[in-house]
Protein backbone atom coordinates (compact mmCIF):
# COMPACT_ATOMS: atom_id res chain seq x y z
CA UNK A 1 -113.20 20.56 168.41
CA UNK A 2 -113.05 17.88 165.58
CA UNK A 3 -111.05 18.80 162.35
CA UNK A 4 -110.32 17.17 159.38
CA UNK A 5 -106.43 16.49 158.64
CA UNK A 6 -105.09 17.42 155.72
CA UNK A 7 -100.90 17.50 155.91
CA UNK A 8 -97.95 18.41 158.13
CA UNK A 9 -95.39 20.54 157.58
CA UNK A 10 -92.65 22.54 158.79
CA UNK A 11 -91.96 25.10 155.14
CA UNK A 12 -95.36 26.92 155.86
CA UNK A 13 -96.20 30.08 157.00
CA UNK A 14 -99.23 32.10 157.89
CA UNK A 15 -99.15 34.82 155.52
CA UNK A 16 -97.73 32.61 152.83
CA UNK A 17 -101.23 30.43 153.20
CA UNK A 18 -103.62 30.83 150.41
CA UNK A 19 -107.38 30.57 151.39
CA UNK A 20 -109.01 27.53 149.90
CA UNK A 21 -111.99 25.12 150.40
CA UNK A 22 -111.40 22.14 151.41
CA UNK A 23 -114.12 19.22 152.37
CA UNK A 24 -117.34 19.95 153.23
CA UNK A 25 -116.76 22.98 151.57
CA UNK A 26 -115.24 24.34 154.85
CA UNK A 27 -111.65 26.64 154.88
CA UNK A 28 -108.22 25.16 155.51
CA UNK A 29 -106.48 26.60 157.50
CA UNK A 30 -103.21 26.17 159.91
CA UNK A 31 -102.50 25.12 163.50
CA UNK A 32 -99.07 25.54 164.59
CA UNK A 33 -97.09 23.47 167.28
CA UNK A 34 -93.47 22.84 168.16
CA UNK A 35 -92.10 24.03 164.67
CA UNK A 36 -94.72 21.91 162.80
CA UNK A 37 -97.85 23.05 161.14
CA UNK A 38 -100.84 21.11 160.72
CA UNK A 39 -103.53 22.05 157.65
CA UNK A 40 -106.99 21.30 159.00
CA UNK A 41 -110.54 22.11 158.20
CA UNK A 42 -113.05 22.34 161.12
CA UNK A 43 -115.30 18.81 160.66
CA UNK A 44 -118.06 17.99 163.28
CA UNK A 45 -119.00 14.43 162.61
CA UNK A 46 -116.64 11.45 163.75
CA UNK A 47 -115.83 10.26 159.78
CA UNK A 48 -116.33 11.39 156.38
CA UNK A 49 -117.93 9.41 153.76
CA UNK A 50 -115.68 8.35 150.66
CA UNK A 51 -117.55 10.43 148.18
CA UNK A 52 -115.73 11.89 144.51
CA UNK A 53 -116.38 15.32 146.15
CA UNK A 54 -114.87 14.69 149.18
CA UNK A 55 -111.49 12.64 147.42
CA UNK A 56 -111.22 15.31 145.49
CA UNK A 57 -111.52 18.06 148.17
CA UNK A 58 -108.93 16.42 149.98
CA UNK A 59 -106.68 16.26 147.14
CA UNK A 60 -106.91 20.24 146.21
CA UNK A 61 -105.48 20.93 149.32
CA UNK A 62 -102.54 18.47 149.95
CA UNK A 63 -101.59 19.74 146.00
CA UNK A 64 -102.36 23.31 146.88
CA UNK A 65 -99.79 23.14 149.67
CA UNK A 66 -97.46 20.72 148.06
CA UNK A 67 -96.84 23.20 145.04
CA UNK A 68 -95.02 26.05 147.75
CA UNK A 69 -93.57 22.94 150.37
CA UNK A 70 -92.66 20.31 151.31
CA UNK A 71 -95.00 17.85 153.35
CA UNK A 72 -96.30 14.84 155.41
CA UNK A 73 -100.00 14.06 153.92
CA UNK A 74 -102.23 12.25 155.97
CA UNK A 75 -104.47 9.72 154.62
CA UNK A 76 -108.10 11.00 153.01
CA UNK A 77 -111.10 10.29 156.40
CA UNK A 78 -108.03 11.53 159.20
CA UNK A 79 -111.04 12.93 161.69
CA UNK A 80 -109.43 13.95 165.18
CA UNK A 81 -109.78 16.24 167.94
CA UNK A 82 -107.46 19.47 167.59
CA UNK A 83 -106.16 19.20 170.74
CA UNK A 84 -105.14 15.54 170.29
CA UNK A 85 -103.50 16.35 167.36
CA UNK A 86 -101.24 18.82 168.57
CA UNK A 87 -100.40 15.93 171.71
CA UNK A 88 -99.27 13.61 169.02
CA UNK A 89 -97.13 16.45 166.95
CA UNK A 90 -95.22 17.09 170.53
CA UNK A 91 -95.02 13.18 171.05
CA UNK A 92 -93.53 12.64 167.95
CA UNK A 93 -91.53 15.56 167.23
CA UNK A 94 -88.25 13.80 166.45
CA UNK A 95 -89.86 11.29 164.61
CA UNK A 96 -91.81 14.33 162.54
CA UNK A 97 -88.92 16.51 161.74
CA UNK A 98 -86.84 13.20 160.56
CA UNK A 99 -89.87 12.12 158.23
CA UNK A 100 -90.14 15.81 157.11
CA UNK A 101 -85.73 15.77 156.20
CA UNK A 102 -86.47 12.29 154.48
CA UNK A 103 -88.87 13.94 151.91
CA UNK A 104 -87.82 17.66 151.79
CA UNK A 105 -87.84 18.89 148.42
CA UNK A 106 -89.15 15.34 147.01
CA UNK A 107 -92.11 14.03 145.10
CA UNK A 108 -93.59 10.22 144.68
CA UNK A 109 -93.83 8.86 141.66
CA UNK A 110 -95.44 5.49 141.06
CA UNK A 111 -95.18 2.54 138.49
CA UNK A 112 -97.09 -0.16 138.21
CA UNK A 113 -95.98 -3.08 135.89
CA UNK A 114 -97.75 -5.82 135.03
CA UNK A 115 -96.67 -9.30 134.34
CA UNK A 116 -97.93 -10.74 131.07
CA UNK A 117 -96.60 -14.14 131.55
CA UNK A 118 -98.36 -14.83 134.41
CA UNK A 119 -101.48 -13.37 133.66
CA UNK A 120 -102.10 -16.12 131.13
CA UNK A 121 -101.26 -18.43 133.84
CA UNK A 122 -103.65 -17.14 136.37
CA UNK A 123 -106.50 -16.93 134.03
CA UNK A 124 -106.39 -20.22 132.84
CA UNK A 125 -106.04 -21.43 136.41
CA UNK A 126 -109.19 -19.41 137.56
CA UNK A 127 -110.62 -21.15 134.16
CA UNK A 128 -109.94 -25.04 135.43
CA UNK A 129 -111.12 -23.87 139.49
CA UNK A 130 -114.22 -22.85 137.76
CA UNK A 131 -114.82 -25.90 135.88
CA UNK A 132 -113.97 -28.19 138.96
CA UNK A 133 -116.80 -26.21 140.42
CA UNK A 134 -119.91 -27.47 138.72
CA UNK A 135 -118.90 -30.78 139.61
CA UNK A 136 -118.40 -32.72 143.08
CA UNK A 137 -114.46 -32.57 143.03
CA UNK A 138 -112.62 -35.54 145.56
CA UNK A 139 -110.70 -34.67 148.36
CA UNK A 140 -107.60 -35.23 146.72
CA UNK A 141 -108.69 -32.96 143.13
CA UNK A 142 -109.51 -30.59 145.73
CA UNK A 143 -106.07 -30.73 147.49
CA UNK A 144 -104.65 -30.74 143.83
CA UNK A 145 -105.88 -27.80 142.82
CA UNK A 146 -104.96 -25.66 145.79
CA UNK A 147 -101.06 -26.71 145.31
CA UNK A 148 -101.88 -25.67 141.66
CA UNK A 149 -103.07 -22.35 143.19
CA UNK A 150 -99.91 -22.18 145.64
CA UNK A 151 -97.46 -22.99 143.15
CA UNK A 152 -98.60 -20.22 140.65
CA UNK A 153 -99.04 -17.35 143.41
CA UNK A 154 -95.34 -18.33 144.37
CA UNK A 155 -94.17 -18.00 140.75
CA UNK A 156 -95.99 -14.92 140.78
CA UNK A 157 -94.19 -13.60 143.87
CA UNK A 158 -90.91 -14.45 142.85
CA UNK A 159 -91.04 -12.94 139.56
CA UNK A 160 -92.39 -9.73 140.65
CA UNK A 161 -89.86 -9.71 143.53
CA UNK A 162 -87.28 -10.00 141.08
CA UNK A 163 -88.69 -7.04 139.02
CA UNK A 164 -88.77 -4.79 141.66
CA UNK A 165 -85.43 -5.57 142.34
CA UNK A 166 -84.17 -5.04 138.83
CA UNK A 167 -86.36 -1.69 138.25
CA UNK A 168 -85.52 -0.88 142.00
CA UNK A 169 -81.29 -0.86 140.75
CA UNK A 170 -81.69 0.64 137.37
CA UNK A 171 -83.78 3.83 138.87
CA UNK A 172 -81.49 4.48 142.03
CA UNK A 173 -79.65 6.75 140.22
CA UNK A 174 -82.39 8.88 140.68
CA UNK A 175 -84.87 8.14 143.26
CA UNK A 176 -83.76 8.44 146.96
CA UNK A 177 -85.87 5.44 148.18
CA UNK A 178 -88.48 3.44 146.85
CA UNK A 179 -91.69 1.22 148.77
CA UNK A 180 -92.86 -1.82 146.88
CA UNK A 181 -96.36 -2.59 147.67
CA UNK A 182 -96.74 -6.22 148.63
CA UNK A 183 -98.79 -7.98 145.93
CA UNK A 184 -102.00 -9.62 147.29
CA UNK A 185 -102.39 -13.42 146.30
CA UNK A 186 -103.09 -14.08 142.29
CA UNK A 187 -102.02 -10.41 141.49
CA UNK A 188 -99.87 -10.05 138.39
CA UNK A 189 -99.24 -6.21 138.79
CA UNK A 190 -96.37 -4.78 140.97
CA UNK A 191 -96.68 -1.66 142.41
CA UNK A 192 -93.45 0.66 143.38
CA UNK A 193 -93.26 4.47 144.40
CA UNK A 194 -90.17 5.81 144.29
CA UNK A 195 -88.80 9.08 146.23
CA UNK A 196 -87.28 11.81 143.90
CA UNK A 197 -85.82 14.74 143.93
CA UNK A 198 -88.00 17.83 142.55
CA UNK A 199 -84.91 18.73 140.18
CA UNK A 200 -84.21 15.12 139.64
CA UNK A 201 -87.39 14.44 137.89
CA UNK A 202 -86.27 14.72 134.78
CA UNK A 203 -83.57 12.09 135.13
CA UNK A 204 -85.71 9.59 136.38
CA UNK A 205 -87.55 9.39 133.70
CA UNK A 206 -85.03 8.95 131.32
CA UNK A 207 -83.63 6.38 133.00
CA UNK A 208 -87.06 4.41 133.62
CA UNK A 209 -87.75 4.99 129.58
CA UNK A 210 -84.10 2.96 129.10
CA UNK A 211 -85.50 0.64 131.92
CA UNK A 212 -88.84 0.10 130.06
CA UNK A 213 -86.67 -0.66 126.71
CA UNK A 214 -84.48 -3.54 127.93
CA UNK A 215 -87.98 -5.53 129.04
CA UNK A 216 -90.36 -5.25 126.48
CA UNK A 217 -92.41 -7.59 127.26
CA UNK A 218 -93.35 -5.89 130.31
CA UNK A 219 -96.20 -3.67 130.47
CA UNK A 220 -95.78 -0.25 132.64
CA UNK A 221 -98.07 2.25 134.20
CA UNK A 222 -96.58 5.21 135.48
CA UNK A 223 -97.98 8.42 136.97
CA UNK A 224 -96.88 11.52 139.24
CA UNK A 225 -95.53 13.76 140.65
CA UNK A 226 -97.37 13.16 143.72
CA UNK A 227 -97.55 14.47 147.64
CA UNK A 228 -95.36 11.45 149.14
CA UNK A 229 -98.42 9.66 150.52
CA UNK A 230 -96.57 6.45 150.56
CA UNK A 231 -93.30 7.63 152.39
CA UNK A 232 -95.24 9.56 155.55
CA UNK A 233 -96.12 7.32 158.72
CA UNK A 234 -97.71 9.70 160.29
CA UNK A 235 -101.42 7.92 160.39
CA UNK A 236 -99.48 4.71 162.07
């Protein structure tokens, strides 16, 4: 049988489990191996379409759970057979129970900050490519402009590396551990989730509020608390 994967954990029990729909409108519900329960939905096709519904279906459970536990959420579309599932819970058991310690009691939250300086930068860049490209360029405007290109993306990089390392030192205080997401080439927003403590959540943000007042010329986005999607391997 196929099912659709929702989260692991080991902080759930049976008659602690609160009936709710998840995709497809079919029932959650638990499977139980080695210590570590799985939260699945019976799903007979091989992948599920990226619909609102669906995202959102997903997300209802992972947060129902994650208000009563703590958890390993899989990514939205895990499709796999049950009894494969429970092979790779007894596989990995050490590895599971470790992941599980690492976020026990924890939520994700996530800031993005973008990088006004460059963003001027990069558009006026994208500006000149364009205008090179209603004409026949030479080989060596062409060659030109692509150092132009490599020269901005690694001003980019370094400056957002040294951001994350900044906002990275001025939030450990509070966060447990922290994943910067690597920035894909031209991107002036850095992404960072950081690992907190449920009864630390308060803390961290005051401390990212004093963090967003010493650079004001940086623009944040922040959100959470969320399940720790980017702290779980366990779709690797």
């Amino acid at each position: 049988m196929r099912v659709y994967a929702y989260c692991l954990s080991d902080e759930i029990e049976e008659g602690e489990f609160e009936v709710i729909s998840g995709v497809a409108g079919a029932t959650a519900r638990l499977i139980e191996t080695e210590g570590i329960v799985s939260v699945v939905s019976n799903f007979p096709e091989n992948s599920i379409a990226v619909t609102r519904e669906n995202v959102l279906a997903h997300e209802r459970v992972v947060r129902n759970i994650f208000r009563k536990a703590s958890l390993l959420p899989f990514r939205f579309g895990t499709v796999i057979a049950d009894a494969r599932l429970l092979d790779f819970i007894s596989s990995q058991k050490s590895t599971l129970s470790d992941q599980l310690e690492r976020v026990r009691g924890s939520v994700e939250m996530s800031v993005k900050v973008v990088l006004p300086d460059e963003v001027n930068a990069s558009e006026a860049l994208q500006t000149k490519s364009g205008e090179e490209e209603d004409r026949t360029v030479s080989g060596t405007e062409y060659l030109k402009r692509k150092r132009r290109e490599i020269l901005v993306d690694e001003e980019i990089r370094e400056r957002a590396g040294e951001t994350a390392r900044w906002l990275t030192e001025k939030l450990q205080g509070a966060a447990s551990d922290s994943v910067v997401t690597a920035l894909p080439s031209g991107s002036t927003v850095l992404a960072i989730s950081f690992l907190v403590r449920r009864e630390r959540a308060d803390e961290y943000r005051k401390l990212l509020n004093r963090a967003r007042a010493e650079r004001p010329g940086l623009h944040f986005l922040t959100s959470g608390p969320w399940p720790p999607y980017s702290f779980s391997n366990i779709n690797s």
